[in-house]
Protein backbone atom coordinates (compact mmCIF):
# COMPACT_ATOMS: atom_id res chain seq x y z
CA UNK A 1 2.60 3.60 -24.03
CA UNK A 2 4.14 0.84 -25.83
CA UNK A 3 3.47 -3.06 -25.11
CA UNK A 4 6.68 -3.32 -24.62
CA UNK A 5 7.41 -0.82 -21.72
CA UNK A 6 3.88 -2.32 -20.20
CA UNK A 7 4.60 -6.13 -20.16
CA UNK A 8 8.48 -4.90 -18.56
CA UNK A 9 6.55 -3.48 -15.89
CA UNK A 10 3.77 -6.48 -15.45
CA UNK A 11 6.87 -8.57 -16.12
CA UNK A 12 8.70 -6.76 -12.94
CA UNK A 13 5.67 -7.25 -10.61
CA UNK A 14 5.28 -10.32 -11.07
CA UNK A 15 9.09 -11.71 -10.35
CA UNK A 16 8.89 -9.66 -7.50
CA UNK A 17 5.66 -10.93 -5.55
CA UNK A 18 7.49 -12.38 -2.64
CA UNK A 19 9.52 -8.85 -2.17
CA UNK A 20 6.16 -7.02 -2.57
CA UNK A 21 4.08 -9.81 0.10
CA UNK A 22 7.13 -9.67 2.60
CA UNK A 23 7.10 -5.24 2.38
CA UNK A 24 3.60 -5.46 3.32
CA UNK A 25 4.05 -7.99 6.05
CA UNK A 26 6.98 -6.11 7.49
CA UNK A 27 4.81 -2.91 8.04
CA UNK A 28 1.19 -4.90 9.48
CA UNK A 29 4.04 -5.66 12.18
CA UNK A 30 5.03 -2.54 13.04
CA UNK A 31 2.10 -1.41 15.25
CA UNK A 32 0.99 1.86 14.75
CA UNK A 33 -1.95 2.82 16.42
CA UNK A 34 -2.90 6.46 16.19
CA UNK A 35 -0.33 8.81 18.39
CA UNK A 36 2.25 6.08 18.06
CA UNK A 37 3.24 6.29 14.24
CA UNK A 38 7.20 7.41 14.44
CA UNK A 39 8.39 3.49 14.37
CA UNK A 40 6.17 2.75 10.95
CA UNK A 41 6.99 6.29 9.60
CA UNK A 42 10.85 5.85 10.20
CA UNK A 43 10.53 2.07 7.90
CA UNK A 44 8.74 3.73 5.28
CA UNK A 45 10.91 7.00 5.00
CA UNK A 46 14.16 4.44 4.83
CA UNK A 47 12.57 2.15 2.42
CA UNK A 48 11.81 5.09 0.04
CA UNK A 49 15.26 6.21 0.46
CA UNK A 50 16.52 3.04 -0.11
CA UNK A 51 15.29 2.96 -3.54
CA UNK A 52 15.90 6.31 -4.45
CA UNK A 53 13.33 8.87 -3.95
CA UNK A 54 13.53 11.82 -2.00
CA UNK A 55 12.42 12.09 1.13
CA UNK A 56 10.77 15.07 2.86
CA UNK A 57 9.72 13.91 6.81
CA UNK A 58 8.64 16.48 9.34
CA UNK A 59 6.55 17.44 12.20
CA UNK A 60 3.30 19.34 11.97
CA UNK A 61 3.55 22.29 13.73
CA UNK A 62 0.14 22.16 16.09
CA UNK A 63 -0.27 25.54 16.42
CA UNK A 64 0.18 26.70 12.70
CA UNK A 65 -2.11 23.63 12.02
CA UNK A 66 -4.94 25.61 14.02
CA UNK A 67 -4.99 27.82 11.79
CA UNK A 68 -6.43 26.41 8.96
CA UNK A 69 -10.34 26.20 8.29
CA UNK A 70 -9.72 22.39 7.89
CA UNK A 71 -8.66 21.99 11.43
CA UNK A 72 -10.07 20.11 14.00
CA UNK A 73 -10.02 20.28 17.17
CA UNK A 74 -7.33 17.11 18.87
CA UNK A 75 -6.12 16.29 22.21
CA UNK A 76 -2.54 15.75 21.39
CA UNK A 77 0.39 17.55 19.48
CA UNK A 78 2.39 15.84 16.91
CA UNK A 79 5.90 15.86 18.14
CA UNK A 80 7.75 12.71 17.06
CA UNK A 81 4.90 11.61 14.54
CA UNK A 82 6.14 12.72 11.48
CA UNK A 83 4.36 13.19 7.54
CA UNK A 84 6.55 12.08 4.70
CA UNK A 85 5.95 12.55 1.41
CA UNK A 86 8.65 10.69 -1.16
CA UNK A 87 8.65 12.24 -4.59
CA UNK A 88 10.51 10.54 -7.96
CA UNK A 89 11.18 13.47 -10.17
CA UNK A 90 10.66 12.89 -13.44
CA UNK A 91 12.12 14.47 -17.12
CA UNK A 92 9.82 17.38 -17.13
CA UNK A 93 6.13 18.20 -19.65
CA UNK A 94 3.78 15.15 -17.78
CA UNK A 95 1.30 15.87 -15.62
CA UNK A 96 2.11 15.19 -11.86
CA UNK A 97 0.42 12.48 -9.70
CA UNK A 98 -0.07 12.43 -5.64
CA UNK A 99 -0.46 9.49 -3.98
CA UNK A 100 -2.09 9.39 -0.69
CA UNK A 101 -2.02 6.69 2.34
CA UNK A 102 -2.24 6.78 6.23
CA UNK A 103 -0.09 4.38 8.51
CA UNK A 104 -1.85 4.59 11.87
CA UNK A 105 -4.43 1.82 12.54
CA UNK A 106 -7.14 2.40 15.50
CA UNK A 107 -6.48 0.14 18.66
CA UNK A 108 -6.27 -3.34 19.08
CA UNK A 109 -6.96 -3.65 22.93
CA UNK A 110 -5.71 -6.46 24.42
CA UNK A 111 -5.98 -8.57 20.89
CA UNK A 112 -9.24 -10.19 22.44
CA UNK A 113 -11.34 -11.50 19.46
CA UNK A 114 -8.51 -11.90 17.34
CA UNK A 115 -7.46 -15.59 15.92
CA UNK A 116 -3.17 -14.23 16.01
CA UNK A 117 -1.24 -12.22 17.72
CA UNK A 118 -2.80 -8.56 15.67
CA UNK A 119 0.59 -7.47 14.42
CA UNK A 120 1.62 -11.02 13.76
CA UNK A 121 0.85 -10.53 9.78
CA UNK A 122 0.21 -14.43 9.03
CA UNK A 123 -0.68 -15.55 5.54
CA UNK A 124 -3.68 -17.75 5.66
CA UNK A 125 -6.02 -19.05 2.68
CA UNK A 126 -4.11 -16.24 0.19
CA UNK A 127 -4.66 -13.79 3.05
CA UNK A 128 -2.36 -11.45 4.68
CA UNK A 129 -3.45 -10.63 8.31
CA UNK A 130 -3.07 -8.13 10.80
CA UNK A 131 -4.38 -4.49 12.03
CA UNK A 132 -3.74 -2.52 8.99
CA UNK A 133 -3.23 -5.13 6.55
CA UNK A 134 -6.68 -3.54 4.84
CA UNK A 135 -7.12 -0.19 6.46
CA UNK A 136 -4.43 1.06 4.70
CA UNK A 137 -1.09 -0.50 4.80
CA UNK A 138 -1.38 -2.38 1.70
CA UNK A 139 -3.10 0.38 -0.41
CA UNK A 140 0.46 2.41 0.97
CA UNK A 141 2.53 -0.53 0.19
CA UNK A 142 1.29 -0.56 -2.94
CA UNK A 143 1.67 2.87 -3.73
CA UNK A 144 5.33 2.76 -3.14
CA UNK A 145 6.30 -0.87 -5.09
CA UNK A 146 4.19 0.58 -8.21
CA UNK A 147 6.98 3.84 -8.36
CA UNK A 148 9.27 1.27 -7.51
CA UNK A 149 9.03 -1.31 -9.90
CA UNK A 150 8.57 1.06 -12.69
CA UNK A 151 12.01 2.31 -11.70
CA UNK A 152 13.52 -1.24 -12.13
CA UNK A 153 11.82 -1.78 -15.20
CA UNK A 154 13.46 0.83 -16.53
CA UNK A 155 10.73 3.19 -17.44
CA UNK A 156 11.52 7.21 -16.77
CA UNK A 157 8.45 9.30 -16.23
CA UNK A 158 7.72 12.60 -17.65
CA UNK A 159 5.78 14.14 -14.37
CA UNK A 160 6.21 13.73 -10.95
CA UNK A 161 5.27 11.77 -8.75
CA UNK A 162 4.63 12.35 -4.93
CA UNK A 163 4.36 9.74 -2.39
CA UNK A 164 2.27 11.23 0.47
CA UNK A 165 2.45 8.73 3.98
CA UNK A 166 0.53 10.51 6.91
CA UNK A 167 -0.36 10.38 10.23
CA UNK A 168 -3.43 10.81 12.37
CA UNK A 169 -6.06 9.85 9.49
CA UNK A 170 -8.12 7.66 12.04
CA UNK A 171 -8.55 10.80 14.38
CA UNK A 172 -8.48 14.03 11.95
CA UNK A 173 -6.66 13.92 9.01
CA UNK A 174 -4.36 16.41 10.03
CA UNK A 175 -1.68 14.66 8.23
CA UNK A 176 -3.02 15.10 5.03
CA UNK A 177 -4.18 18.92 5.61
CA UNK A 178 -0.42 19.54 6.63
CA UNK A 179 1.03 17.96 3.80
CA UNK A 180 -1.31 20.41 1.66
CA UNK A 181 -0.46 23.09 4.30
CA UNK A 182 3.37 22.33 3.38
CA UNK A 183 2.79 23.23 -0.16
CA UNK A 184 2.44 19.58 -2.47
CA UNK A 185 -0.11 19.36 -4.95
CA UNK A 186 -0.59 17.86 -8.17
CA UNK A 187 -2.42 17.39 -11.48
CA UNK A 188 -4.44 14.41 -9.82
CA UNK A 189 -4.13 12.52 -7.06
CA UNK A 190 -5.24 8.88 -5.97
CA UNK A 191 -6.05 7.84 -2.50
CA UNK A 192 -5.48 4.07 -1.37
CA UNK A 193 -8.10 4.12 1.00
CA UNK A 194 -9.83 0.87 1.54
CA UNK A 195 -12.53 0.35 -1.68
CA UNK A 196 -12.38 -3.15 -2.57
CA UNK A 197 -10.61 -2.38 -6.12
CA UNK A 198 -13.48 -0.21 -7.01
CA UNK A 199 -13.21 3.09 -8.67
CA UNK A 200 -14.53 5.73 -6.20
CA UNK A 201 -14.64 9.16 -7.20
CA UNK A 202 -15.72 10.40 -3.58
CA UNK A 203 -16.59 9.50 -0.17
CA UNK A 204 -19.04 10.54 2.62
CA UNK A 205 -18.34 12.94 5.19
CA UNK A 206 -19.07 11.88 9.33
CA UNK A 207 -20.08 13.79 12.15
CA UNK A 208 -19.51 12.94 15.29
CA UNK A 209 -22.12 14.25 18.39
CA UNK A 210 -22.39 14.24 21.60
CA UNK A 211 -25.83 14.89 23.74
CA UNK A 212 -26.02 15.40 27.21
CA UNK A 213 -29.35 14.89 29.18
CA UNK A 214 -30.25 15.75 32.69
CA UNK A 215 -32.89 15.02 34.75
CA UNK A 216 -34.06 15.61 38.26
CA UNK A 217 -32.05 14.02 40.96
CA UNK A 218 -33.80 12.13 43.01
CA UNK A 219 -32.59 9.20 45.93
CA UNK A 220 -33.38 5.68 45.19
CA UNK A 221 -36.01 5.60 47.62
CA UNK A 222 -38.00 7.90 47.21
CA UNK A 223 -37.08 7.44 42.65
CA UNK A 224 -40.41 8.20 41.79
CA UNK A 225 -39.89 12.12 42.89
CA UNK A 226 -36.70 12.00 39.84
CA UNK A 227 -36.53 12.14 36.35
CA UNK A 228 -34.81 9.55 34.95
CA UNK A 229 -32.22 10.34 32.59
CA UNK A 230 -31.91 6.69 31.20
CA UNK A 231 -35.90 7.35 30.11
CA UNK A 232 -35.12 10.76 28.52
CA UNK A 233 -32.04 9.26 26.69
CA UNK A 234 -34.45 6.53 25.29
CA UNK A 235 -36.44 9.20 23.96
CA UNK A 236 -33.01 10.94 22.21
CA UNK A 237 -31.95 7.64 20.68
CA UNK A 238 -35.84 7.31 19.14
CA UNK A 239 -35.49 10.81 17.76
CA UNK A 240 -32.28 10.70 16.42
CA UNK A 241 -33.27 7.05 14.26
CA UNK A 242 -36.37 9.35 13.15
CA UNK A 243 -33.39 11.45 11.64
CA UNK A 244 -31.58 8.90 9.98
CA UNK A 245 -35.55 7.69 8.73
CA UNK A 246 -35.96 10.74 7.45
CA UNK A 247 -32.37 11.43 5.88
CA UNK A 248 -32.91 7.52 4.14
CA UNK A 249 -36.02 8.87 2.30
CA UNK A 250 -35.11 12.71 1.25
CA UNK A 251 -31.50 12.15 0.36
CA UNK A 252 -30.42 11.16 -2.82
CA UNK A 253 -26.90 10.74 -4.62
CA UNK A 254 -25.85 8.42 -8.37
CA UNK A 255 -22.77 7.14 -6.51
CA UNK A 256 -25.00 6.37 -3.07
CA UNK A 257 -27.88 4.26 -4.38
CA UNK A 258 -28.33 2.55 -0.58
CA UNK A 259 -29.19 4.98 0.94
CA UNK A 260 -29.51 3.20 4.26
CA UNK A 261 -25.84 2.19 3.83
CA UNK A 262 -24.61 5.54 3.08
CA UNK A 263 -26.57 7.64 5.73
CA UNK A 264 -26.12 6.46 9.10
CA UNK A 265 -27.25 8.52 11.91
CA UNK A 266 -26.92 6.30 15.17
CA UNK A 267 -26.33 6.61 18.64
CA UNK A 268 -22.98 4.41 19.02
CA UNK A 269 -22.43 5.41 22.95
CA UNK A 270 -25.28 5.72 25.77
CA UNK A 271 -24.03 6.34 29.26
CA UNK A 272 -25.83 7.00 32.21
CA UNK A 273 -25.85 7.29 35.98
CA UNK A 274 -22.61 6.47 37.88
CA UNK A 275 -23.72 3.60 40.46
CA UNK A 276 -25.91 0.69 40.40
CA UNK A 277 -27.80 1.62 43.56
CA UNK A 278 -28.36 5.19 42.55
CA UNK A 279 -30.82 6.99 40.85
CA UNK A 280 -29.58 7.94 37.15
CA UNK A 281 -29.92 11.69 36.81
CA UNK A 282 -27.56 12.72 34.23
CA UNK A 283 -26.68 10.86 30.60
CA UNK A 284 -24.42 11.31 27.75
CA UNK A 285 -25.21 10.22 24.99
CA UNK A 286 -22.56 10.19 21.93
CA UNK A 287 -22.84 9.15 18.22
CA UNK A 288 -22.30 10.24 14.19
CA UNK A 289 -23.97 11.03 11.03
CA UNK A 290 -23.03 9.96 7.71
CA UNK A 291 -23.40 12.39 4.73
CA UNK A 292 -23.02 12.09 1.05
CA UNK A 293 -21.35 15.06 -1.15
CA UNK A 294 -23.22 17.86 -2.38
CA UNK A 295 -25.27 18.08 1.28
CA UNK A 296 -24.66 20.89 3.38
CA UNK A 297 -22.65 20.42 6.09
CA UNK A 298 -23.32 22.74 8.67
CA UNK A 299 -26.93 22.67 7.78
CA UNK A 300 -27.02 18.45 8.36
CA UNK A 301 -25.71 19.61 12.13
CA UNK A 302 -28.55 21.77 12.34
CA UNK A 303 -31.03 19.21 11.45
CA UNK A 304 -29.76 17.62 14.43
CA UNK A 305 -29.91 20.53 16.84
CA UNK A 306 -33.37 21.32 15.88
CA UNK A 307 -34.67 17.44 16.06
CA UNK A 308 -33.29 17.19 19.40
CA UNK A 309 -35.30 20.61 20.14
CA UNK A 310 -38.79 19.66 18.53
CA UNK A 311 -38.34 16.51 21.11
CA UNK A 312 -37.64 18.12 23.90
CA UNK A 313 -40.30 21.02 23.37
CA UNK A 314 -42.99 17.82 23.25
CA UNK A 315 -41.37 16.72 26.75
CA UNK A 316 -42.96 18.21 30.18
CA UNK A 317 -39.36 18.29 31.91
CA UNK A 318 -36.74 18.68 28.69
CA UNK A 319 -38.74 21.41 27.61
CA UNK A 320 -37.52 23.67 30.61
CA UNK A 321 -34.25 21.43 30.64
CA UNK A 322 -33.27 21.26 27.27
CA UNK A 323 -30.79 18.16 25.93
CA UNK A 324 -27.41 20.25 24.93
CA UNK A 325 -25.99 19.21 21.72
CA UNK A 326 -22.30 19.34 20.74
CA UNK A 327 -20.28 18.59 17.50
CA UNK A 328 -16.98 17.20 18.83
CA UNK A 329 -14.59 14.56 17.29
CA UNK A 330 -14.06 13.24 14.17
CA UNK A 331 -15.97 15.72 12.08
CA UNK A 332 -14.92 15.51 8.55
CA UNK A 333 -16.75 16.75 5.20
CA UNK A 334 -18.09 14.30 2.37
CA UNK A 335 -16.05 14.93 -1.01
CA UNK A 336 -15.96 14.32 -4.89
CA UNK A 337 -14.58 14.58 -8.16
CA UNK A 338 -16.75 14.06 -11.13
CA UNK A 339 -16.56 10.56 -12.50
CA UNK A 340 -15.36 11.40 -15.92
CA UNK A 341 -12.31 13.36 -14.92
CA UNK A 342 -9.44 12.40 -16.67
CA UNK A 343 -7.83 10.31 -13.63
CA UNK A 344 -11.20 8.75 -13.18
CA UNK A 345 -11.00 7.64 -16.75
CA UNK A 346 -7.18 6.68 -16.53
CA UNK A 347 -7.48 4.79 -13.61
CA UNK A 348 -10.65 2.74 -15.10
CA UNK A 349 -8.79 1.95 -18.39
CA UNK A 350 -6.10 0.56 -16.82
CA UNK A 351 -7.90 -1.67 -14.16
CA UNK A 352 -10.10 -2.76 -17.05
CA UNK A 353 -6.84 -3.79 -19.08
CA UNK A 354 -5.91 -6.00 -16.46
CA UNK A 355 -8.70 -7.73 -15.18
CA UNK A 356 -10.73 -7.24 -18.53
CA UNK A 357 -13.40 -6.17 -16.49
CA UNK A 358 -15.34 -2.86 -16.43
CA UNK A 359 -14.45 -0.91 -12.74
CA UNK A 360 -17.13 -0.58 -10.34
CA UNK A 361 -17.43 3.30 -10.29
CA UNK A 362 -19.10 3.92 -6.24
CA UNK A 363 -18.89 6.45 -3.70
CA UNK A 364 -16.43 5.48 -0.59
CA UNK A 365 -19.12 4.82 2.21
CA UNK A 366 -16.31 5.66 4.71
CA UNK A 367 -14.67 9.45 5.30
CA UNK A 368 -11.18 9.61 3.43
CA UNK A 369 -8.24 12.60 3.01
CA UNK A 370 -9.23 13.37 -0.37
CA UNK A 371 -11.74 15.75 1.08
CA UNK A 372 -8.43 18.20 1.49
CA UNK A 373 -6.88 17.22 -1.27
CA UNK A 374 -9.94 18.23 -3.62
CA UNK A 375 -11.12 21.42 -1.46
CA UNK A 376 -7.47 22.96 -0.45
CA UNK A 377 -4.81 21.40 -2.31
CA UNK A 378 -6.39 21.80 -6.04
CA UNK A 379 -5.57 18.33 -6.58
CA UNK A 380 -8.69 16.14 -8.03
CA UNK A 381 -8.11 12.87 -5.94
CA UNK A 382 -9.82 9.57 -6.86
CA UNK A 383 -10.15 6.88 -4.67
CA UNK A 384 -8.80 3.21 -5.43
CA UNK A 385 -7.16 0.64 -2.41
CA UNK A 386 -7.14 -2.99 -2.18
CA UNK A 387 -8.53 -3.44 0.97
CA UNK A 388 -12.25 -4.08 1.87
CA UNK A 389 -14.24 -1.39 3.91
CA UNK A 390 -16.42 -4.12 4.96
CA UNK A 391 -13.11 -5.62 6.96
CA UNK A 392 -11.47 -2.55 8.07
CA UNK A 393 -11.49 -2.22 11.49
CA UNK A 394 -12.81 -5.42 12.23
CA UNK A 395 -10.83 -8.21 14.58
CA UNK A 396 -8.68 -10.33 12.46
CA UNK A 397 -8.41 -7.20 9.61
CA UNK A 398 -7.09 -8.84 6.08
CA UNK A 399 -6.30 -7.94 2.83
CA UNK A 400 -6.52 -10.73 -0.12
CA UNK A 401 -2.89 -11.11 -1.50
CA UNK A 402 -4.63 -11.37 -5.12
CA UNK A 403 -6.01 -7.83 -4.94
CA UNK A 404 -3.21 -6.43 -3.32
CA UNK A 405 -0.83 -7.87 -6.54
CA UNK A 406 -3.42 -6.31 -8.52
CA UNK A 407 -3.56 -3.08 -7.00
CA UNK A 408 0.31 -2.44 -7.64
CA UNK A 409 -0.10 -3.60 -11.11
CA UNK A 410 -3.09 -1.25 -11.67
CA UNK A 411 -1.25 1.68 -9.97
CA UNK A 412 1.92 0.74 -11.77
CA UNK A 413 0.37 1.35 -15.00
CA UNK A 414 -1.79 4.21 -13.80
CA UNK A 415 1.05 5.90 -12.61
CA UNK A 416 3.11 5.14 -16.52
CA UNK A 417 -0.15 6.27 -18.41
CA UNK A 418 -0.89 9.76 -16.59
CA UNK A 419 2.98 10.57 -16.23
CA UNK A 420 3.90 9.37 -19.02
CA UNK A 421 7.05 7.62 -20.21
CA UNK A 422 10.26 10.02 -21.54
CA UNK A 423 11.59 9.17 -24.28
């Protein structure tokens, strides 16, 4: 690529950082929690209009969805939650690029805990606030002002290149699966998940579990005839943290070096009993496992199942009333590429060029789509977002403005390089 046609795109960016601060603040806004996407979805599929693309937006069809190996079991349908995917065409003999982002945001509750008003998107100390601001509507923004101002600087493209906005990412992914289910791929694909501008070639997968412990009934007087569930879920939560001891020390991946960061295994949930002045005789106790790529999935489960077993076999009563465990949720797959695949290597050289600083290459230690891209789709998705995982999902979410600019520039020119400009 010539200097020139790079410094007219820098060039562009940077005349245009109020338009690209005031896109991003428009969508933190608009709230979007999971199940309640179609006002968000409707901005972005009129903004991508607006400047040209073309615009495919539809509805998943649920029960074609349940089809697919990658589905997971939801609660809700998807009528009036639409995908879109916004693709620039380009001259024809580049390779073709998808670019991945989710609009829904978890829940805000009440806004308790939060300095603003959660959608209020207020700038503060060269921060842009809000739910969303980090997990992921700035690495989304950004994907669609990088097509954009390459367009305005006057730079055609040789391959296409998709814009992929989806639904439902916080719950199943099933956005992303239907987009693959709906036919796009591409030569590569990069993910604007949250990873702090590092380079991140995969991410872990997460279970989610649920146990459920009985004891023996018992009335509060005479207690001491029960079994106290609250006691037997005490000895679930020790077992399952011998798990997570256990995964810590055996399992080992280059991109997961902490492995007590990478590999949770934690009870997140313990309910029991149903009245203060009754005797507890039942609990549920839910929670999730982290895994790293390369483990097997199904088998990780079973370490589960069988730990739960070897504790209740040790147990006078949960050895004739066994804890059930079940696998339901969020359950979603760890995924990679390998680090020196070409859009690996393009997206490094290009982050390097503008910050003149070598990438961090990690693994995502948060689930992401590009475990459907890179199993179903055929499309070898890398991972690159301004936003922090250490933020995301936290009360009063952020993204720094200065990594956000820098993410658009970096995709900008990522986008030019593995396109590549027509003549």
């Amino acid at each position: 690529m010539s200097s020139a046609s790079r410094q007219a795109v820098l060039d562009t960016i940077d005349r245009n950082k109020d338009k690209a601060i005031e896109l991003l603040r428009k969508m933190v806004s608009i709230p979007s929690v999971t199940g309640d996407e179609a006002a968000i979805q409707a901005f972005v599929a009129d903004y991508m209009k607006g400047i040209g693309l073309d615009v495919d937006m539809w509805e998943t069809d649920w029960e074609e969805l349940k089809k697919h190996p990658g589905y997971r079991p939801v609660e809700r349908g998807y009528e009036g939650r639409p995908n879109i995917v916004g693709t620039r065409k380009g001259k024809g003999g580049g390779r073709s690029l998808l670019l991945n982002g989710h609009t829904d945001v978890i829940p805000v509750g009440s806004g308790e805990g939060w300095s603003d008003d959660p959608w209020s998107a207020a700038i503060k100390d060269g921060r842009i606030y809000g739910r969303g601001s980090c997990d992921m509507k700035s690495g989304v923004a950004a994907h669609i002002l990088a097509v954009q101002f390459l367009k305005e600087a006057g730079v055609e493209l040789k391959g296409d290149v998709h814009i992929n906005v989806v639904i439902d990412e916080e719950v199943s992914g099933h956005g992303t699966l239907d987009t693959v289910m709906r036919g796009y791929k591409a030569d590569a694909g990069i993910s604007g998940e949250t990873s702090d501008l590092h380079v991140q070639p995969a991410c872990i997968g997460r279970i989610w579990f649920q146990i459920d412990v009985e004891g023996k009934p018992a009335g509060i007087q005479q207690r001491y005839l029960g079994i106290s569930a609250i006691e037997l879920g005490n000895k679930i939560v020790n077992a399952v943290q011998e798990l997570e001891d256990h995964r810590v020390a055996t399992v080992r991946h280059p991109l997961y070096p902490s492995a007590i960061d990478s590999l949770p295994c934690i009870i997140g949930s313990f309910q029991a009993g149903n009245y203060p002045s009754a005797f507890p005789a039942s609990a549920v106790l839910k929670g999730s496992i982290g895994t790293v790529p390369g483990e097997d999935h199904e088998g990780v489960k079973q370490s589960l199942v069988d730990k739960i077993a070897e504790v209740a076999a040790a147990d006078p009563w949960m050895k004739d009333h066994p804890p059930v465990v079940r696998f339901v949720g969020y359950d979603a797959q760890a995924s990679e590429i390998p680090t020196d695949h070409p859009i690996v290597t393009t997206l490094s050289n290009t982050y390097k060029e503008l910050t003149g600083r070598d990438p961090v290459i990690s693994g995502r230690q948060g689930a992401a789509d590009t475990r459907f891209l890179n199993q179903y789709a055929a499309t070898p998705t890398v991972i690159f977002g301004p936003g922090s995982t250490a933020v995301m999902h936290a009360n009063d979410e952020y993204v720094s403005i200065e990594d956000y600019l820098t993410a658009i520039k970096v995709m900008a020119l990522c986008i030019h390089d593995w396109c590549e400009p027509a003549e």
